[in-house]
N, C-alpha and C. Protein backbone atom coordinates (compact mmCIF):
# COMPACT_ATOMS: atom_id res chain seq x y z
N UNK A 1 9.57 12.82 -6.52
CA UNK A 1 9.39 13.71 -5.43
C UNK A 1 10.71 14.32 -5.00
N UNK A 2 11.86 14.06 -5.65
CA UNK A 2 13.08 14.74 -5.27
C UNK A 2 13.13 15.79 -5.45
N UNK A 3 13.57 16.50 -5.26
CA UNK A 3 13.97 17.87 -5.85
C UNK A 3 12.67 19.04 -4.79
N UNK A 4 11.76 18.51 -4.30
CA UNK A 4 11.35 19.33 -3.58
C UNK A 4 11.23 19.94 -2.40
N UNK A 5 11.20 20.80 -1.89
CA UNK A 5 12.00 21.54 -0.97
C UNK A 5 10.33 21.98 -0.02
N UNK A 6 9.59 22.12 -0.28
CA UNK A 6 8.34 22.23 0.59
C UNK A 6 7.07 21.87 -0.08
N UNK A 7 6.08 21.44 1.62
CA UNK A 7 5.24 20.47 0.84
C UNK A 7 4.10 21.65 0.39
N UNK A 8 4.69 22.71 0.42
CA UNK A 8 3.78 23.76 -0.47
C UNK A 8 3.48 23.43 -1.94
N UNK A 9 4.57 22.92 -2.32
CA UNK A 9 4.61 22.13 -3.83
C UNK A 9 4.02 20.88 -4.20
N UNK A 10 3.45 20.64 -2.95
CA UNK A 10 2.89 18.95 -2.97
C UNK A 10 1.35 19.57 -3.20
N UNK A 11 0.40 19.13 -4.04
CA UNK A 11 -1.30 19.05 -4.23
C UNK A 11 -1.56 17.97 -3.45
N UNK A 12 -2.34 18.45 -2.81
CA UNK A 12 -3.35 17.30 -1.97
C UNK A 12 -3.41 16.38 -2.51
N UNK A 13 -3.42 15.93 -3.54
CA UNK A 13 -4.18 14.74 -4.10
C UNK A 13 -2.28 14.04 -3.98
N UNK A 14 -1.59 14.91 -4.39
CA UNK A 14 -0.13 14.28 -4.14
C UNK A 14 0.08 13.74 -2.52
N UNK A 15 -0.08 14.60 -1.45
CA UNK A 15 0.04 14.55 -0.58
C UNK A 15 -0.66 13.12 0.16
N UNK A 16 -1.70 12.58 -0.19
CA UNK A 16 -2.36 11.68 0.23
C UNK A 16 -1.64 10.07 -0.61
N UNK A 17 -0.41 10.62 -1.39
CA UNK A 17 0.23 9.50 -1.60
C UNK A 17 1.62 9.19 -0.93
N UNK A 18 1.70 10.03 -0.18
CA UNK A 18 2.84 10.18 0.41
C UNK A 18 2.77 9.24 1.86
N UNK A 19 3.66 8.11 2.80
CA UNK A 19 3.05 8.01 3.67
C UNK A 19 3.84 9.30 4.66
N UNK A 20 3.46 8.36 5.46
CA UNK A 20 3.55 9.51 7.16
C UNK A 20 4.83 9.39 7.29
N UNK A 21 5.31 10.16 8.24
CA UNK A 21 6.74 10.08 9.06
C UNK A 21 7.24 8.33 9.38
N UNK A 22 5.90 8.02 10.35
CA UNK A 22 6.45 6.14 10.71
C UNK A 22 4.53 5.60 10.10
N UNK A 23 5.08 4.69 9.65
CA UNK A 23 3.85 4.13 9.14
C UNK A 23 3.65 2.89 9.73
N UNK A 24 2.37 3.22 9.86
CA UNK A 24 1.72 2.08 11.16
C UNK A 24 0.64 1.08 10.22
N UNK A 25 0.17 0.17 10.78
CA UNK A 25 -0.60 -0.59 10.29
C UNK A 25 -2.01 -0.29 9.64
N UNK A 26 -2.43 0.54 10.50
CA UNK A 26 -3.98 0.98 9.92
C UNK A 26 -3.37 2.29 8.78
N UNK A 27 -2.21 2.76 8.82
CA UNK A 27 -1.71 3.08 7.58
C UNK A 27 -1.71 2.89 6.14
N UNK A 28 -0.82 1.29 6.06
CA UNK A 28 -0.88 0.65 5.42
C UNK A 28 -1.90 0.07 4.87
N UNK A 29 -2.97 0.04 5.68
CA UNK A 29 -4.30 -0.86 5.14
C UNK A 29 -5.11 0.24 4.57
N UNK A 30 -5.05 1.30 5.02
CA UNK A 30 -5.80 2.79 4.05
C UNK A 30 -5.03 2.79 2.90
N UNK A 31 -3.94 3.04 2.98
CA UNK A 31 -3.63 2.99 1.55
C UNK A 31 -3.85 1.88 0.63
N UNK A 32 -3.86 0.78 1.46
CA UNK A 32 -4.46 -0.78 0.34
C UNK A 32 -5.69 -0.16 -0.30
N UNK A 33 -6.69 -0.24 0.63
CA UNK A 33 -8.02 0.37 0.54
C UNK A 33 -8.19 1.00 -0.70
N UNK A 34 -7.72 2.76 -0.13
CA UNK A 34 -7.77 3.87 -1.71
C UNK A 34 -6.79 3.41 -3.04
N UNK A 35 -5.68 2.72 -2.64
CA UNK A 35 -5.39 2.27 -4.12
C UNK A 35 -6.04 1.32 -5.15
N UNK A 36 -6.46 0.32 -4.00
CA UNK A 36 -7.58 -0.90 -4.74
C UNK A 36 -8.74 -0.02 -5.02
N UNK A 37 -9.27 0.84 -4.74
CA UNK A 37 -10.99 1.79 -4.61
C UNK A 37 -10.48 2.08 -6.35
N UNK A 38 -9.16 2.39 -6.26
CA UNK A 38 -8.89 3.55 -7.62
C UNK A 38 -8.99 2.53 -8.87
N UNK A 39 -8.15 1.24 -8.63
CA UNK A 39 -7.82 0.27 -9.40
C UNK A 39 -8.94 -0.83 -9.90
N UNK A 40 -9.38 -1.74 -9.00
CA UNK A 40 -10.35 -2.63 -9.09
C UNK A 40 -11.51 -1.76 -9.68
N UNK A 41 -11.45 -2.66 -10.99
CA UNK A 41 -12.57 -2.37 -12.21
C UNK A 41 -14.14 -2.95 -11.96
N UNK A 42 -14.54 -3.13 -10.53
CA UNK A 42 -15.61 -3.98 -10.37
C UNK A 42 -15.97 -2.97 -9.44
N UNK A 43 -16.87 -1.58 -10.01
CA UNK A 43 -17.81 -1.47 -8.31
C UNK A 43 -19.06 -1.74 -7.65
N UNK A 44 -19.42 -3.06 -8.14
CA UNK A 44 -19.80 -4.01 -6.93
C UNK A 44 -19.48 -4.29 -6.05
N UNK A 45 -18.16 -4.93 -6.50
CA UNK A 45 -17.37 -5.02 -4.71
C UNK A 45 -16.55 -3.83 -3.95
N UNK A 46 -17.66 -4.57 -2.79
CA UNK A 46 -17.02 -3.59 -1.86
C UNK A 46 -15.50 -3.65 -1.10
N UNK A 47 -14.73 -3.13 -1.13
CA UNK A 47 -13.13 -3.01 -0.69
C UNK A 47 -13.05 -2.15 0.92
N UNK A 48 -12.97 -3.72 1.31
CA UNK A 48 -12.70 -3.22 3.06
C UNK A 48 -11.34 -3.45 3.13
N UNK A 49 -11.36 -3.73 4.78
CA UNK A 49 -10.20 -4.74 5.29
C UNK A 49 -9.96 -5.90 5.31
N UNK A 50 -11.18 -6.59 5.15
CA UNK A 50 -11.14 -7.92 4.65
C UNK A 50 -11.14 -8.46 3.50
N UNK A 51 -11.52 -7.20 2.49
CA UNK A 51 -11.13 -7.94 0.97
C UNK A 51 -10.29 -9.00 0.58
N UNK A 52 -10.73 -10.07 0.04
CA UNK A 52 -9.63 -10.94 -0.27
C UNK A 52 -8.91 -10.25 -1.73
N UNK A 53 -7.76 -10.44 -2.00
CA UNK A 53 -7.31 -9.89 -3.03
C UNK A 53 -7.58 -11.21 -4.13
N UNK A 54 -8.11 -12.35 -4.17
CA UNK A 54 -7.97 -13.00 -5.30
C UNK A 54 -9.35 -12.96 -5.74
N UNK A 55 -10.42 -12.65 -4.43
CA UNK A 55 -11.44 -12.44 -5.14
C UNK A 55 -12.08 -10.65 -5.68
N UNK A 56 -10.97 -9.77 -5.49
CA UNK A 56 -10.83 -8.14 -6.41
C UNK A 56 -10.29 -8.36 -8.00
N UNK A 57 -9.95 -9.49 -7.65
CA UNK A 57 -9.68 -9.77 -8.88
C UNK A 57 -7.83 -9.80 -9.42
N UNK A 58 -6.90 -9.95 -8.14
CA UNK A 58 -5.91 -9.41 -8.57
C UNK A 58 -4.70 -11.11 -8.51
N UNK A 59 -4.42 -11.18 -10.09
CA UNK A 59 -3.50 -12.28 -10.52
C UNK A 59 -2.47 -11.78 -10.20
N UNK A 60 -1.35 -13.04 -10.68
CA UNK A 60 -0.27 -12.72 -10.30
C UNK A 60 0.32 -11.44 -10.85
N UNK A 61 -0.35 -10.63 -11.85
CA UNK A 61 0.18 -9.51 -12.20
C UNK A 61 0.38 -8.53 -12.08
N UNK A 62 -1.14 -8.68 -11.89
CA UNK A 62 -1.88 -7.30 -11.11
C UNK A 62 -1.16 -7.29 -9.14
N UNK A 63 -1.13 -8.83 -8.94
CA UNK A 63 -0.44 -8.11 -7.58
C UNK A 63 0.94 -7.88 -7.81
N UNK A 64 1.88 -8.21 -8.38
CA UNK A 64 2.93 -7.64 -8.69
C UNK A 64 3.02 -6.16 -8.89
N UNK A 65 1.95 -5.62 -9.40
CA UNK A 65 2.19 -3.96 -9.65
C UNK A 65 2.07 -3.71 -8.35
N UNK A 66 0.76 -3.83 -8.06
CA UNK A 66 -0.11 -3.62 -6.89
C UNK A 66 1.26 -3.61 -5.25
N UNK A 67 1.90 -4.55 -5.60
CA UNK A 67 3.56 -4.82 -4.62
C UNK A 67 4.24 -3.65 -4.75
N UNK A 68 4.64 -3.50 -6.00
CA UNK A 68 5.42 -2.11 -6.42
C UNK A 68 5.36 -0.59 -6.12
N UNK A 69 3.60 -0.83 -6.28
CA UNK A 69 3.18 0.71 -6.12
C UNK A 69 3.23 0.62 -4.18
N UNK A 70 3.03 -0.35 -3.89
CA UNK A 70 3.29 -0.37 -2.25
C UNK A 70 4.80 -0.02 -2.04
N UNK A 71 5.67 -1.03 -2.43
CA UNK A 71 6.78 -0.54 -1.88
C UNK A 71 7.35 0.67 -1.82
N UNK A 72 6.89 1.43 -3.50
CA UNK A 72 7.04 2.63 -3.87
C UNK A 72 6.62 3.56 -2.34
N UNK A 73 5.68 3.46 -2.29
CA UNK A 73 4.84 4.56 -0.84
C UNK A 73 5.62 4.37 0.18
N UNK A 74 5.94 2.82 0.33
CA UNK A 74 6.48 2.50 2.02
C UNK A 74 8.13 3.32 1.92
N UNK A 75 8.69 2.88 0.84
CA UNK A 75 10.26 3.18 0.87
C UNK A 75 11.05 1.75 1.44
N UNK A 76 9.94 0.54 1.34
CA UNK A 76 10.89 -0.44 1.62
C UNK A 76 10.55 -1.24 0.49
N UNK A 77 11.22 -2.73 0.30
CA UNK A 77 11.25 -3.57 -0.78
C UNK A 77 10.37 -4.95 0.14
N UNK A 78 9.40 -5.16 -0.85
CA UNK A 78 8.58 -6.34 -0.29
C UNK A 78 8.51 -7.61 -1.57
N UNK A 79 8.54 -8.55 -0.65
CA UNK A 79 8.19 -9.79 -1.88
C UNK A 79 6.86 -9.75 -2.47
N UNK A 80 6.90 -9.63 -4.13
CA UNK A 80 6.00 -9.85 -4.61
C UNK A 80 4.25 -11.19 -4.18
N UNK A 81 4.98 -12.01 -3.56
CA UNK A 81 4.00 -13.68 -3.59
C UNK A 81 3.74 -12.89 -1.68
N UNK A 82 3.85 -11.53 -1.35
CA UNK A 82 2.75 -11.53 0.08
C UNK A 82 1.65 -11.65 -0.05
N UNK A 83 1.10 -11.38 -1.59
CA UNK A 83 -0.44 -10.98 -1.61
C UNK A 83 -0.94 -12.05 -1.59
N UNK A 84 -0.56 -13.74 -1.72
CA UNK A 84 -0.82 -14.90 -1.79
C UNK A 84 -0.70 -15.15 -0.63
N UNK A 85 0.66 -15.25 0.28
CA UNK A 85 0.45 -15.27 1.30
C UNK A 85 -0.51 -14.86 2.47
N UNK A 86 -0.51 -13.22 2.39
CA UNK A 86 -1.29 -12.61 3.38
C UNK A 86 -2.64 -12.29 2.55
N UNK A 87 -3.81 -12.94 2.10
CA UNK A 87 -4.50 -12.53 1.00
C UNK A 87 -5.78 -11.56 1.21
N UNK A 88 -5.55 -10.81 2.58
CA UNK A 88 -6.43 -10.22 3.03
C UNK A 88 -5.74 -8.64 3.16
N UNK A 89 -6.67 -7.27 2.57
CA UNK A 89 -5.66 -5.99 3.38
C UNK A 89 -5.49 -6.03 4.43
N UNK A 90 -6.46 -6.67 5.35
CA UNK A 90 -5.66 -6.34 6.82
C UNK A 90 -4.64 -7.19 7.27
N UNK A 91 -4.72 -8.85 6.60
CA UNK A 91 -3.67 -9.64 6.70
C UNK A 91 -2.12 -9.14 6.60
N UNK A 92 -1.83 -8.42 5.09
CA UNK A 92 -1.03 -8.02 4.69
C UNK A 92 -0.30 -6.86 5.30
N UNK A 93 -1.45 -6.19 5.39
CA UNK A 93 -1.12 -4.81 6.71
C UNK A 93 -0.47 -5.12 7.93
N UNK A 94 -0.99 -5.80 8.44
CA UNK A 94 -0.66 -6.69 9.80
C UNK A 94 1.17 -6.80 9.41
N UNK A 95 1.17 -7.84 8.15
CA UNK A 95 2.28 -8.31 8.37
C UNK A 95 3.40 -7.69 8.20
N UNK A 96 3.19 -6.50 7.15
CA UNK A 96 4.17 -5.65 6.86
C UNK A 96 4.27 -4.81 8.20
N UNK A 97 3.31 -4.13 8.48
CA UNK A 97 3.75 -3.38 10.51
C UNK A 97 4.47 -4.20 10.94
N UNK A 98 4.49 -5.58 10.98
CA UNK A 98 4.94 -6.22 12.49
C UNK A 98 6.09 -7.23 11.80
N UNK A 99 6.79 -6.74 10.56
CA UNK A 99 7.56 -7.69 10.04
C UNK A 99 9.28 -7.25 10.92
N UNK A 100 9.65 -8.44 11.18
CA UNK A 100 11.25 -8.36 11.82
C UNK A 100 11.77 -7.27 11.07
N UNK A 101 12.16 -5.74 11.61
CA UNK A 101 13.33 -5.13 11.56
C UNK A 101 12.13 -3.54 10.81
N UNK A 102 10.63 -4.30 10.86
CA UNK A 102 9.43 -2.85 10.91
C UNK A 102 9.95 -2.38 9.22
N UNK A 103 9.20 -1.42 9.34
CA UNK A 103 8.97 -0.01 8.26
C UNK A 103 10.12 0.61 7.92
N UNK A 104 11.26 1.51 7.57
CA UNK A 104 11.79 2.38 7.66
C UNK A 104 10.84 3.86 7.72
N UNK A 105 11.49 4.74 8.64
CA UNK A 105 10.18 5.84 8.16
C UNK A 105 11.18 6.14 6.98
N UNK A 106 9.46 7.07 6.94
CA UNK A 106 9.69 7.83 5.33
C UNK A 106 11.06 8.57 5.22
N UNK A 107 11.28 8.20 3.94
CA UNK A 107 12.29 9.37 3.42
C UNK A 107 13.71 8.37 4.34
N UNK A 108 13.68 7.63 4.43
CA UNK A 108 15.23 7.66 5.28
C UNK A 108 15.68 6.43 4.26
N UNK A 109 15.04 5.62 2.89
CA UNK A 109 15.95 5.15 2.67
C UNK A 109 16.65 5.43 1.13
């Protein structure tokens, strides 16, 4: 996304990967949401806020990406083993909003 100079150049479908200015919790948990909707190969299950992530199906591998492509969006660096920890999207959501020292907004790091 460097090099661009207006979000005239951004497609919607780009734009909805981008987060916000300050990213808030019910933020974070939409984007859990539509990335797991895109990812998780099972649509039977349904993907709320309470999804557990071990039962979407996601090992230690899959949450490792699944970490990456988050941090990627947020612009901050998160430990891989939250998704064990916090094993719920809204758990995780929760914790990343309200973690000592917050979010950076976008673009500032």
């Amino acid at each position: 996304m460097a090099g661009r100079t207006s979000a005239e150049h951004v497609s919607n479908d780009e734009e909805s990967c981008l987060p916000p200015a300050r990213v808030t919790e019910a933020d974070i948990r939409d984007w859990c949401i539509a990335y797991l909707q895109k990812t998780v190969d099972n649509p039977s299950i349904a993907i709320g806020p309470e999804a557990n992530f071990a039962e979407l199906g996601l090992d230690s591998a899959t949450s490792a990406y699944f970490i990456v492509e988050l941090e990627e969006w947020l612009g901050a660096e998160l430990r891989p083993e939250l998704v064990f920890e916090y094993p719920t999207i809204s758990a995780l959501a929760h914790f990343i909003a309200h973690a000592e020292g917050g979010i950076p907004d976008a673009g500032s790091g």
